[in-house]
PDB file of N, CA and C in Angstrom:
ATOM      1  N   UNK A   1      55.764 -34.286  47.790  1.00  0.00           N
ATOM      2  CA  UNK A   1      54.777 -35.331  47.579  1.00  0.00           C
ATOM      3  C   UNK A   1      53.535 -34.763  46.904  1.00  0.00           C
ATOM      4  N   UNK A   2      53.006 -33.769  47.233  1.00  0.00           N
ATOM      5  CA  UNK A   2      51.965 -32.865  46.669  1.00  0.00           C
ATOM      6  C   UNK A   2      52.316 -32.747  45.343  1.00  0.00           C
ATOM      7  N   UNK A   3      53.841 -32.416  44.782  1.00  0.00           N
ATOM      8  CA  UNK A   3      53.599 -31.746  43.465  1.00  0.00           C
ATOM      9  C   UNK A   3      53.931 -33.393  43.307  1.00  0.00           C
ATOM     10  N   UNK A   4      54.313 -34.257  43.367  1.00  0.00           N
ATOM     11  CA  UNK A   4      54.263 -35.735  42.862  1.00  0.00           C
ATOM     12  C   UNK A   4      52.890 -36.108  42.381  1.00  0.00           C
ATOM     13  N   UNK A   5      51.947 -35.752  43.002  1.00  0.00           N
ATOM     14  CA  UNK A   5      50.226 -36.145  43.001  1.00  0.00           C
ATOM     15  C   UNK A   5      50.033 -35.758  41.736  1.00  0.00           C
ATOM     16  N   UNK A   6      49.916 -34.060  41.586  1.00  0.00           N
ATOM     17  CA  UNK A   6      49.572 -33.549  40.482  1.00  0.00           C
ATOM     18  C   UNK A   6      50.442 -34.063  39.040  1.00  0.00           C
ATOM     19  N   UNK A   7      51.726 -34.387  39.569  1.00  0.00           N
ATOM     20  CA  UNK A   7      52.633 -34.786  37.901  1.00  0.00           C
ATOM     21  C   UNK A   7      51.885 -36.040  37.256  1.00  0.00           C
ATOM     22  N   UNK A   8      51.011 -36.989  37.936  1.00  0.00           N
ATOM     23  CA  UNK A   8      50.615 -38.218  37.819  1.00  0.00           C
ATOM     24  C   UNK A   8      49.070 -37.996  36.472  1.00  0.00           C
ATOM     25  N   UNK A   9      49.425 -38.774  36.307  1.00  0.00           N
ATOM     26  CA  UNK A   9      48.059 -39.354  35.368  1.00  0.00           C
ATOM     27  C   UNK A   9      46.310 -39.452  36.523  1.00  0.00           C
ATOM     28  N   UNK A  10      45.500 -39.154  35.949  1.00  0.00           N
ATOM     29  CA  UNK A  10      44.408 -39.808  36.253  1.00  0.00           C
ATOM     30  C   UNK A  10      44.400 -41.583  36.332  1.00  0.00           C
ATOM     31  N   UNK A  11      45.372 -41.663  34.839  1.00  0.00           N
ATOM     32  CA  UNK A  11      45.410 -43.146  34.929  1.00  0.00           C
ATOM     33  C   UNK A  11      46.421 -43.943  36.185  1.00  0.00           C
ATOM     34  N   UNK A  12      47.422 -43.367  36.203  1.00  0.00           N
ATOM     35  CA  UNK A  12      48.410 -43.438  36.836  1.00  0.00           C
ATOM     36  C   UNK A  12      47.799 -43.402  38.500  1.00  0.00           C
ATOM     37  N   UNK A  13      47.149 -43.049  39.028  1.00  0.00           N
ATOM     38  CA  UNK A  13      46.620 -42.350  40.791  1.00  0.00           C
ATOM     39  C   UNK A  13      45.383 -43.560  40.566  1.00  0.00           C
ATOM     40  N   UNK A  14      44.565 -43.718  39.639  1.00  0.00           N
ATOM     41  CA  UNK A  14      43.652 -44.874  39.825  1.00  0.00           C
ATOM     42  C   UNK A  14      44.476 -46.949  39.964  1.00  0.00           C
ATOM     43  N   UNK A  15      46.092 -46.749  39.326  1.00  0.00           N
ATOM     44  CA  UNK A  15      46.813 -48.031  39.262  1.00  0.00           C
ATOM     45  C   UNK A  15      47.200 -47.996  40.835  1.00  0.00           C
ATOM     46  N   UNK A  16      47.690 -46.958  41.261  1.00  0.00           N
ATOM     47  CA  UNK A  16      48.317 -47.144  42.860  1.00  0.00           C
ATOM     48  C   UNK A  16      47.083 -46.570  43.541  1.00  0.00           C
ATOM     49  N   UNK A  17      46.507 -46.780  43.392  1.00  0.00           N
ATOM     50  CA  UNK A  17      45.129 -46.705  44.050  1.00  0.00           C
ATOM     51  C   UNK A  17      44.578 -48.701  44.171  1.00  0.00           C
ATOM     52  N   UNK A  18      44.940 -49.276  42.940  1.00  0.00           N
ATOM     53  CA  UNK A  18      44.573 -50.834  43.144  1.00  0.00           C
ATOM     54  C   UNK A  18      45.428 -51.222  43.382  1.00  0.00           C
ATOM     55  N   UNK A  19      46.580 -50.656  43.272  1.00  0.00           N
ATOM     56  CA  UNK A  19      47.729 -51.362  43.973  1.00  0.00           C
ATOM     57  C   UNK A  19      47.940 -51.761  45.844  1.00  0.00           C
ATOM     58  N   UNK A  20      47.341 -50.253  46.217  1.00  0.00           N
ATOM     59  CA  UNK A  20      47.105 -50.116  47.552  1.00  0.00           C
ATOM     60  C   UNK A  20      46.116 -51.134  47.845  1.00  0.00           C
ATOM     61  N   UNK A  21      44.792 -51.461  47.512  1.00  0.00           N
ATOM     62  CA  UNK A  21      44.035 -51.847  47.671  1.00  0.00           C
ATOM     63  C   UNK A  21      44.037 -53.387  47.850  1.00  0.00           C
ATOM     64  N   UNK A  22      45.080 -53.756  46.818  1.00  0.00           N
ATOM     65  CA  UNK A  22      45.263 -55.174  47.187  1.00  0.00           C
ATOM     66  C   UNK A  22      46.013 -55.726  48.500  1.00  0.00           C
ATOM     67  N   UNK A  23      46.736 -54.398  48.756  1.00  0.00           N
ATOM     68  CA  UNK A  23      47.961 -54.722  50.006  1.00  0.00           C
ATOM     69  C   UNK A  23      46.394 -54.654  50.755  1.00  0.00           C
ATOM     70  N   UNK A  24      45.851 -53.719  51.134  1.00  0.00           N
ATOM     71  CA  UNK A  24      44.573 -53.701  52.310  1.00  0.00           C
ATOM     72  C   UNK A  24      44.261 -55.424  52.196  1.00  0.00           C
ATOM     73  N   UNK A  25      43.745 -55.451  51.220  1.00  0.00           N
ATOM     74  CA  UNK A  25      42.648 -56.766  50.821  1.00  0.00           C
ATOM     75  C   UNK A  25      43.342 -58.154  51.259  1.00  0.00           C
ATOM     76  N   UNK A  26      44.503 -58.132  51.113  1.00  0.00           N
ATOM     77  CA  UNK A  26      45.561 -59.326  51.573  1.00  0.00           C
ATOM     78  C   UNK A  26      45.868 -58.996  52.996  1.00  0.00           C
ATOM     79  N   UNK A  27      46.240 -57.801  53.554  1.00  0.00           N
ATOM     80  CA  UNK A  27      46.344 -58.149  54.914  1.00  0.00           C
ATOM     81  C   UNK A  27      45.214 -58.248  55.720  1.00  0.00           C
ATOM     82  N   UNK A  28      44.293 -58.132  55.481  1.00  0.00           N
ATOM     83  CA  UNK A  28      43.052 -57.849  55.902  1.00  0.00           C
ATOM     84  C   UNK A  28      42.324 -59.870  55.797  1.00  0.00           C
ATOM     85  N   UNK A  29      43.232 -60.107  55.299  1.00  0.00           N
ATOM     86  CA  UNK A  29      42.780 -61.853  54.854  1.00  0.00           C
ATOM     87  C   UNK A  29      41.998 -62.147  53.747  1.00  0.00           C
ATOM     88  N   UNK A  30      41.409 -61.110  53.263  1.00  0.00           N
ATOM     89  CA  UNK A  30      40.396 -61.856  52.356  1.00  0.00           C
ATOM     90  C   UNK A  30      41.156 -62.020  50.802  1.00  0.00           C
ATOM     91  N   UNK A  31      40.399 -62.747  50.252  1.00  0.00           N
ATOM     92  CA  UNK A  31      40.839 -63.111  48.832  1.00  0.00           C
ATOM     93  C   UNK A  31      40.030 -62.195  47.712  1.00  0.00           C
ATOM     94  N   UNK A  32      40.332 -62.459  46.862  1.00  0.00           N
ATOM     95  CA  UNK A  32      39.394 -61.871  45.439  1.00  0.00           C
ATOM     96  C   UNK A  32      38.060 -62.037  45.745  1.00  0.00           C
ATOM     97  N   UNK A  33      38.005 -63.256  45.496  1.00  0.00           N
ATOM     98  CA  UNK A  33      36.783 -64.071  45.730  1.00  0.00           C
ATOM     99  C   UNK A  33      35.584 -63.322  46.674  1.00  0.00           C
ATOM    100  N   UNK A  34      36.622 -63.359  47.658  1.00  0.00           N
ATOM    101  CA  UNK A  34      35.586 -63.150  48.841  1.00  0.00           C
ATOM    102  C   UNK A  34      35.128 -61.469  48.845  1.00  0.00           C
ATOM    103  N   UNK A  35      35.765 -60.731  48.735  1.00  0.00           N
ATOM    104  CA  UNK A  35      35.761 -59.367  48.364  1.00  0.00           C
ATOM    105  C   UNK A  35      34.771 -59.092  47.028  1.00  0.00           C
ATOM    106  N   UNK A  36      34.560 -59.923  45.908  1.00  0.00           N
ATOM    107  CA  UNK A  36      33.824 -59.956  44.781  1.00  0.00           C
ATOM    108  C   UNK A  36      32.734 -60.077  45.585  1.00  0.00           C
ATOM    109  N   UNK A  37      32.014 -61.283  46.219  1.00  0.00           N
ATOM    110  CA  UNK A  37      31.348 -61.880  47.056  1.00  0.00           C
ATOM    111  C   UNK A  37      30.547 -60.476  47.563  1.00  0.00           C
ATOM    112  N   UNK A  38      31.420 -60.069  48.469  1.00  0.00           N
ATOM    113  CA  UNK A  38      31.166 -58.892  49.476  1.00  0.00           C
ATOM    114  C   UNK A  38      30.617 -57.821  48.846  1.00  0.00           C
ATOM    115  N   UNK A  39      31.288 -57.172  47.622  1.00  0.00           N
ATOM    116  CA  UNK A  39      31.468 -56.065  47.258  1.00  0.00           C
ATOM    117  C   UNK A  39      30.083 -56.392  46.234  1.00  0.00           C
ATOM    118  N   UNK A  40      29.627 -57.429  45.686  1.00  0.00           N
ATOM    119  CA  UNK A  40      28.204 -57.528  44.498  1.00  0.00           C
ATOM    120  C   UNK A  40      29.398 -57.172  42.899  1.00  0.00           C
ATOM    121  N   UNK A  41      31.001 -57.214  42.816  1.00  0.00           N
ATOM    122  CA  UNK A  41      31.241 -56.950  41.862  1.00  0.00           C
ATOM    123  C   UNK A  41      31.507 -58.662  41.555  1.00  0.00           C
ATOM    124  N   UNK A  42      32.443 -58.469  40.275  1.00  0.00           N
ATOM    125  CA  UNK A  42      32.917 -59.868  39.820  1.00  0.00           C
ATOM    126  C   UNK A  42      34.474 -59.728  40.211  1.00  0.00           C
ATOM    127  N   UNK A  43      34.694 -61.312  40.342  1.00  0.00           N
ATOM    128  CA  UNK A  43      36.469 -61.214  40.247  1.00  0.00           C
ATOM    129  C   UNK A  43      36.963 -60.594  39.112  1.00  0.00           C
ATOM    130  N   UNK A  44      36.954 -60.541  37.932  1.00  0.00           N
ATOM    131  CA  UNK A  44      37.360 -60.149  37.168  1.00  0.00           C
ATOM    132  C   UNK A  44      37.424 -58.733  37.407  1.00  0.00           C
ATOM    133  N   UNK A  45      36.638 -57.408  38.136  1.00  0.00           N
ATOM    134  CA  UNK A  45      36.342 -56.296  38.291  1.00  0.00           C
ATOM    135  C   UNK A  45      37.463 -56.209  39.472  1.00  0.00           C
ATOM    136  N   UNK A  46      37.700 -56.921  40.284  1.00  0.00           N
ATOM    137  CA  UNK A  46      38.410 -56.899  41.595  1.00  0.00           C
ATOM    138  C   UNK A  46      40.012 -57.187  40.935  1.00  0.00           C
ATOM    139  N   UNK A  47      40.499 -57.825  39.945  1.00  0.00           N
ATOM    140  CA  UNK A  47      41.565 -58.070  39.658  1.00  0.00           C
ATOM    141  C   UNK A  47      41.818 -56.990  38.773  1.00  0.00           C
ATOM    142  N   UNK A  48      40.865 -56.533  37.913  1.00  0.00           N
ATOM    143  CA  UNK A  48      41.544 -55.616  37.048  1.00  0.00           C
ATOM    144  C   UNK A  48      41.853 -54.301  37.941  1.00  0.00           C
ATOM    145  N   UNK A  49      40.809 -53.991  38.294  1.00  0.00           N
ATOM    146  CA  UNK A  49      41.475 -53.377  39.268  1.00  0.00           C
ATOM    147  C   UNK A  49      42.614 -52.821  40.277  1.00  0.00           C
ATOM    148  N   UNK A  50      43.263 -54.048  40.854  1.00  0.00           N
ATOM    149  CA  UNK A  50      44.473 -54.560  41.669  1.00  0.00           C
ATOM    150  C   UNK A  50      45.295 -54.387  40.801  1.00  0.00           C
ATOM    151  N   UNK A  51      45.268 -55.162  39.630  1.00  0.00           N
ATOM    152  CA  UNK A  51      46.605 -55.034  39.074  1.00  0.00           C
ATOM    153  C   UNK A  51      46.691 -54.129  37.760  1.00  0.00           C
ATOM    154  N   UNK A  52      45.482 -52.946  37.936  1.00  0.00           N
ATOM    155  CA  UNK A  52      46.193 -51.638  37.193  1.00  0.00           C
ATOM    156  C   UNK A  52      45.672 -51.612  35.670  1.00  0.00           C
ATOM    157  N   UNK A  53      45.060 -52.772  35.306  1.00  0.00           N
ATOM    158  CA  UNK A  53      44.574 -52.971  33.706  1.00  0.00           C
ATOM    159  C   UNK A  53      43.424 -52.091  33.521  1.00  0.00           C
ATOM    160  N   UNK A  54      42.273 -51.814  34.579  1.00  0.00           N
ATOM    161  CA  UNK A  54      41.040 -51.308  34.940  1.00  0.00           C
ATOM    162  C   UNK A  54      41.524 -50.039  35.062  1.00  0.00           C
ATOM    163  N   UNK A  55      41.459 -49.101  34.791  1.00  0.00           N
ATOM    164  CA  UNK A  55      41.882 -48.008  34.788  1.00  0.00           C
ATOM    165  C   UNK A  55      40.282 -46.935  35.072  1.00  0.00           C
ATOM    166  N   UNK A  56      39.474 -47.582  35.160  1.00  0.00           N
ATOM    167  CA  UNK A  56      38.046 -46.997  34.618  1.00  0.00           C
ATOM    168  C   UNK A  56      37.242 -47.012  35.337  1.00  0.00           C
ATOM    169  N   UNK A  57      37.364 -47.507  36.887  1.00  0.00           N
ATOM    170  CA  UNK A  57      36.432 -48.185  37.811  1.00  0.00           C
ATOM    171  C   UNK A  57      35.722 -47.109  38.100  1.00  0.00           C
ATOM    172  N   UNK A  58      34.494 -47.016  38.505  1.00  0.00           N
ATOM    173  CA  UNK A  58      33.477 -46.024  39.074  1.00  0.00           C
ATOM    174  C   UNK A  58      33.407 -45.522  40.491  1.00  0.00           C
ATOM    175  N   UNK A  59      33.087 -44.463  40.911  1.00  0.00           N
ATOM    176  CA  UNK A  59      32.853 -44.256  42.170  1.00  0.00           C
ATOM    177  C   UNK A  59      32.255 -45.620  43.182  1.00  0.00           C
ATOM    178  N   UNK A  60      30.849 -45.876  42.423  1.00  0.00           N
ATOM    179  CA  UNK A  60      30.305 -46.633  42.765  1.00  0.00           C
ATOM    180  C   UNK A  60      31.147 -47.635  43.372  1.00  0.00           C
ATOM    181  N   UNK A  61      31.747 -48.434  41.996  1.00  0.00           N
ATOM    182  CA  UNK A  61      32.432 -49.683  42.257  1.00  0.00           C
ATOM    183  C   UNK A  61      33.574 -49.422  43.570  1.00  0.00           C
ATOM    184  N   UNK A  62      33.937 -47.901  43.689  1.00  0.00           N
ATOM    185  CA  UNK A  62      35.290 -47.809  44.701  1.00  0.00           C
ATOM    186  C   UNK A  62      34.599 -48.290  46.095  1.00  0.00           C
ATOM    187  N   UNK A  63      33.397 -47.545  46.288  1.00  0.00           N
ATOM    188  CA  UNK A  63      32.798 -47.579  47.397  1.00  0.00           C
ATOM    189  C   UNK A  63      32.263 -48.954  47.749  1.00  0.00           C
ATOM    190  N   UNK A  64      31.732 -49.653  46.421  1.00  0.00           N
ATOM    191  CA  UNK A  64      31.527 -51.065  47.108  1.00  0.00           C
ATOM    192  C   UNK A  64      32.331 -51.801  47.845  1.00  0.00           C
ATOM    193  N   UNK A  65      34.046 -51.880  46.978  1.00  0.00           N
ATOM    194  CA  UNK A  65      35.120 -52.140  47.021  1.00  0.00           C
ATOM    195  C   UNK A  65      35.576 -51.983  49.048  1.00  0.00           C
ATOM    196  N   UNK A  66      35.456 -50.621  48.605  1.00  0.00           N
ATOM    197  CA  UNK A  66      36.433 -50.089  50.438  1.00  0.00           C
ATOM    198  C   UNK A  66      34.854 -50.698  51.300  1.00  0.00           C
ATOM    199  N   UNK A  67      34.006 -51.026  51.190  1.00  0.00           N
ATOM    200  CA  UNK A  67      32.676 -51.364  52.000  1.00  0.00           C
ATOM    201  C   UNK A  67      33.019 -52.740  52.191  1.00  0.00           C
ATOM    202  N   UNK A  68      33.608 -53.530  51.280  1.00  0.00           N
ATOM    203  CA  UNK A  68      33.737 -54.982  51.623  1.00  0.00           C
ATOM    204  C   UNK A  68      35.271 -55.339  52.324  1.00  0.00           C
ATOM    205  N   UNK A  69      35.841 -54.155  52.024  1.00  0.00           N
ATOM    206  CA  UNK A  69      37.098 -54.724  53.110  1.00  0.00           C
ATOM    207  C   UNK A  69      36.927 -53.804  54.620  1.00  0.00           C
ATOM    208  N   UNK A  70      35.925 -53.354  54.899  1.00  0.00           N
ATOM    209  CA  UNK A  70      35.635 -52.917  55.988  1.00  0.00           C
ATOM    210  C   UNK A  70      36.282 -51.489  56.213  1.00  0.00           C
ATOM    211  N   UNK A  71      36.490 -51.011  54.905  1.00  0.00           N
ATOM    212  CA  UNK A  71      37.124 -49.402  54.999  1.00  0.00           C
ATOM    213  C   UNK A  71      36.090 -48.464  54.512  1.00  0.00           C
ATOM    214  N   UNK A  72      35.149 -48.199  54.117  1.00  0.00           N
ATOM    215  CA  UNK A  72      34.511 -47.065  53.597  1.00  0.00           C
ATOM    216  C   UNK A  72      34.264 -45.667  54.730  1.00  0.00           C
ATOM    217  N   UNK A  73      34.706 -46.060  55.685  1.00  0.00           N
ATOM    218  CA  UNK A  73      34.874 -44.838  56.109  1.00  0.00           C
ATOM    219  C   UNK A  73      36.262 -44.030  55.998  1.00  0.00           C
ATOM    220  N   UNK A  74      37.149 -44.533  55.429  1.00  0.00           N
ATOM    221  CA  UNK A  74      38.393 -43.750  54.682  1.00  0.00           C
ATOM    222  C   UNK A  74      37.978 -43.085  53.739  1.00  0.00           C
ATOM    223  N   UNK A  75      36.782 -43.388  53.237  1.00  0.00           N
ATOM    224  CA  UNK A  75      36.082 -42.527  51.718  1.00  0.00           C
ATOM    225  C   UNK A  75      36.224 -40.961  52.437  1.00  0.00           C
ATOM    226  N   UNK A  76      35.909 -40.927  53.910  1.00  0.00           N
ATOM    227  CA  UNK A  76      35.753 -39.634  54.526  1.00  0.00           C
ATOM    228  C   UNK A  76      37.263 -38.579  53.939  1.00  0.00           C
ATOM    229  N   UNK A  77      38.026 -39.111  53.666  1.00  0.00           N
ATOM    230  CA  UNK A  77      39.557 -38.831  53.601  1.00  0.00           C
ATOM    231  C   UNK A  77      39.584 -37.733  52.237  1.00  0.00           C
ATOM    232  N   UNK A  78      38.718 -38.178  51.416  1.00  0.00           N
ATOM    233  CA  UNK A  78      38.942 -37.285  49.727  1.00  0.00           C
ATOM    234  C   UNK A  78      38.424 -36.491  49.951  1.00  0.00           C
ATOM    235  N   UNK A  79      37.276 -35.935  50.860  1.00  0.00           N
ATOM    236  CA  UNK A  79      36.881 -34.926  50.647  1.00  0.00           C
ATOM    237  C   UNK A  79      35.991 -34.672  52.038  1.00  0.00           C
ATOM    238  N   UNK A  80      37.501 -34.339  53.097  1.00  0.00           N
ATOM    239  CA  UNK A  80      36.737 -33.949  54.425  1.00  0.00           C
ATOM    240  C   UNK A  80      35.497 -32.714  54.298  1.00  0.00           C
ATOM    241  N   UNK A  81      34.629 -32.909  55.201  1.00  0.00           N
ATOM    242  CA  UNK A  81      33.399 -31.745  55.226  1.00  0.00           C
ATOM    243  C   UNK A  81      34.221 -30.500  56.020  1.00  0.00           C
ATOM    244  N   UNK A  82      33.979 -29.409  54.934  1.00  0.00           N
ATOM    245  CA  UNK A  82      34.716 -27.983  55.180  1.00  0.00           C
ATOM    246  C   UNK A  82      34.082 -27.827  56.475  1.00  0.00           C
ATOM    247  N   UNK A  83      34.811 -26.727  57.731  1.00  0.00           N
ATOM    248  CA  UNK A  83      34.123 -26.226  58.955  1.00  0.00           C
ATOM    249  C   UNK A  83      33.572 -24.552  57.869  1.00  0.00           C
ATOM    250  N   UNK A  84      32.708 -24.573  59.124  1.00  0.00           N
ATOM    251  CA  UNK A  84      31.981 -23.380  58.736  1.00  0.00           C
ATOM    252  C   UNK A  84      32.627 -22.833  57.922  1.00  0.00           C
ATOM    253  N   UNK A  85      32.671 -21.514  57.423  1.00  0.00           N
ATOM    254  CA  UNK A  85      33.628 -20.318  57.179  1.00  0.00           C
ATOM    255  C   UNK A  85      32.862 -18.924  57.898  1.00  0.00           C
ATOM    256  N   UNK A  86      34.598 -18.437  57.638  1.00  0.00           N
ATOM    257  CA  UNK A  86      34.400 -17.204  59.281  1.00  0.00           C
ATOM    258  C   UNK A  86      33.014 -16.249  59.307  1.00  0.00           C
ATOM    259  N   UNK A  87      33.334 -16.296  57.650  1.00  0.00           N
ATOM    260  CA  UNK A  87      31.921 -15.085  57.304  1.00  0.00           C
ATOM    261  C   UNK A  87      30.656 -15.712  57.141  1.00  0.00           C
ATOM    262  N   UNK A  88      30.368 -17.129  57.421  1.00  0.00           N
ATOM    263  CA  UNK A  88      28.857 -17.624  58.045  1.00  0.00           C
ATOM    264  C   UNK A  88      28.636 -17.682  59.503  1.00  0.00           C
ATOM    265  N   UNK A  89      29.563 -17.942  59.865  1.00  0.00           N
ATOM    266  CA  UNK A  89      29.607 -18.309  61.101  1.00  0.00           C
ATOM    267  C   UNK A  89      29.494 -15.939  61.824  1.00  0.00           C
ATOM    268  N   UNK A  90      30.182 -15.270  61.488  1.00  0.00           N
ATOM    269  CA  UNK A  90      30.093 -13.765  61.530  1.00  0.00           C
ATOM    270  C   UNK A  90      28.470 -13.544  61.495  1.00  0.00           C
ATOM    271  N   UNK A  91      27.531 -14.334  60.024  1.00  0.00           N
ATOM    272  CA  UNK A  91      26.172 -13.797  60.138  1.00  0.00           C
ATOM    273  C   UNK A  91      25.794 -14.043  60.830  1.00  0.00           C
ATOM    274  N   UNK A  92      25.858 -15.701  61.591  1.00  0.00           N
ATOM    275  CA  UNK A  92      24.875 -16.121  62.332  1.00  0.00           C
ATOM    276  C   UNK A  92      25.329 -15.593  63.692  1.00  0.00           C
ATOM    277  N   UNK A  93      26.207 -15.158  64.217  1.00  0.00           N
ATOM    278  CA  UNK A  93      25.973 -14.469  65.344  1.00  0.00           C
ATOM    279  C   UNK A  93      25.619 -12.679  64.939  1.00  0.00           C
ATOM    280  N   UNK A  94      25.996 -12.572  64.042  1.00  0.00           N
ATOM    281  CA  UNK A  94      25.195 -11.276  63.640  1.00  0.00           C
ATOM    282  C   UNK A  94      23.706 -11.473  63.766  1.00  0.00           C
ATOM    283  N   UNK A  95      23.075 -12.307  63.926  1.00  0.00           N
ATOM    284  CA  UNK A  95      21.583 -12.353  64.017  1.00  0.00           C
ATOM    285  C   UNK A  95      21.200 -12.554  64.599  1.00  0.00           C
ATOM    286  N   UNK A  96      21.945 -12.914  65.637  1.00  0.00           N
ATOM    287  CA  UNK A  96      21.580 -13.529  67.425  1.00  0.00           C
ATOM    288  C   UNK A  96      20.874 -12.032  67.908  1.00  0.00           C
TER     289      UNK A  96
END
């Protein structure tokens, strides 16, 4: 699955990225509409999106996006916060 990720397009990981998003957005109940509504984008931004034409969307716009279907804390997921490392964590008790 890993080397599947990397064989993919930028373009390609941003389409099943709106693809996913619509499955959230539909089970979750809401419509375009209401998610446009939510999110401060337009329907038109929310559909291209979903169905893969938008290839271009912004951070920004992702985060509005996962904020109006009540997910932005999955944003945590791309880029968990590293734990220490051994050799900071070594100084600071070296200085105790």
């Amino acid at each position: 699955m890993y080397t599947e990720l990397y064989e993919k397009s930028g373009s390609d990981i941003i389409r099943e990225l709106g693809r996913r998003y619509s499955d959230y957005r539909k089970r979750m109940g809401y419509t375009q509409k209401e998610v446009a509504g939510k999110s401060g984008l337009s329907v038109f931004t929310v559909s291209s999106f979903e169905n893969g034409s938008s290839t271009g969307i912004t951070l920004a716009s992702l985060v509005k996006l996962l904020r109006a279907i009540d997910s932005l804390d999955e944003i945590e997921k791309l880029l968990p916060q590293l734990p220490e490392s051994p050799l900071a964590l070594f100084r600071k008790r070296s200085k105790q």
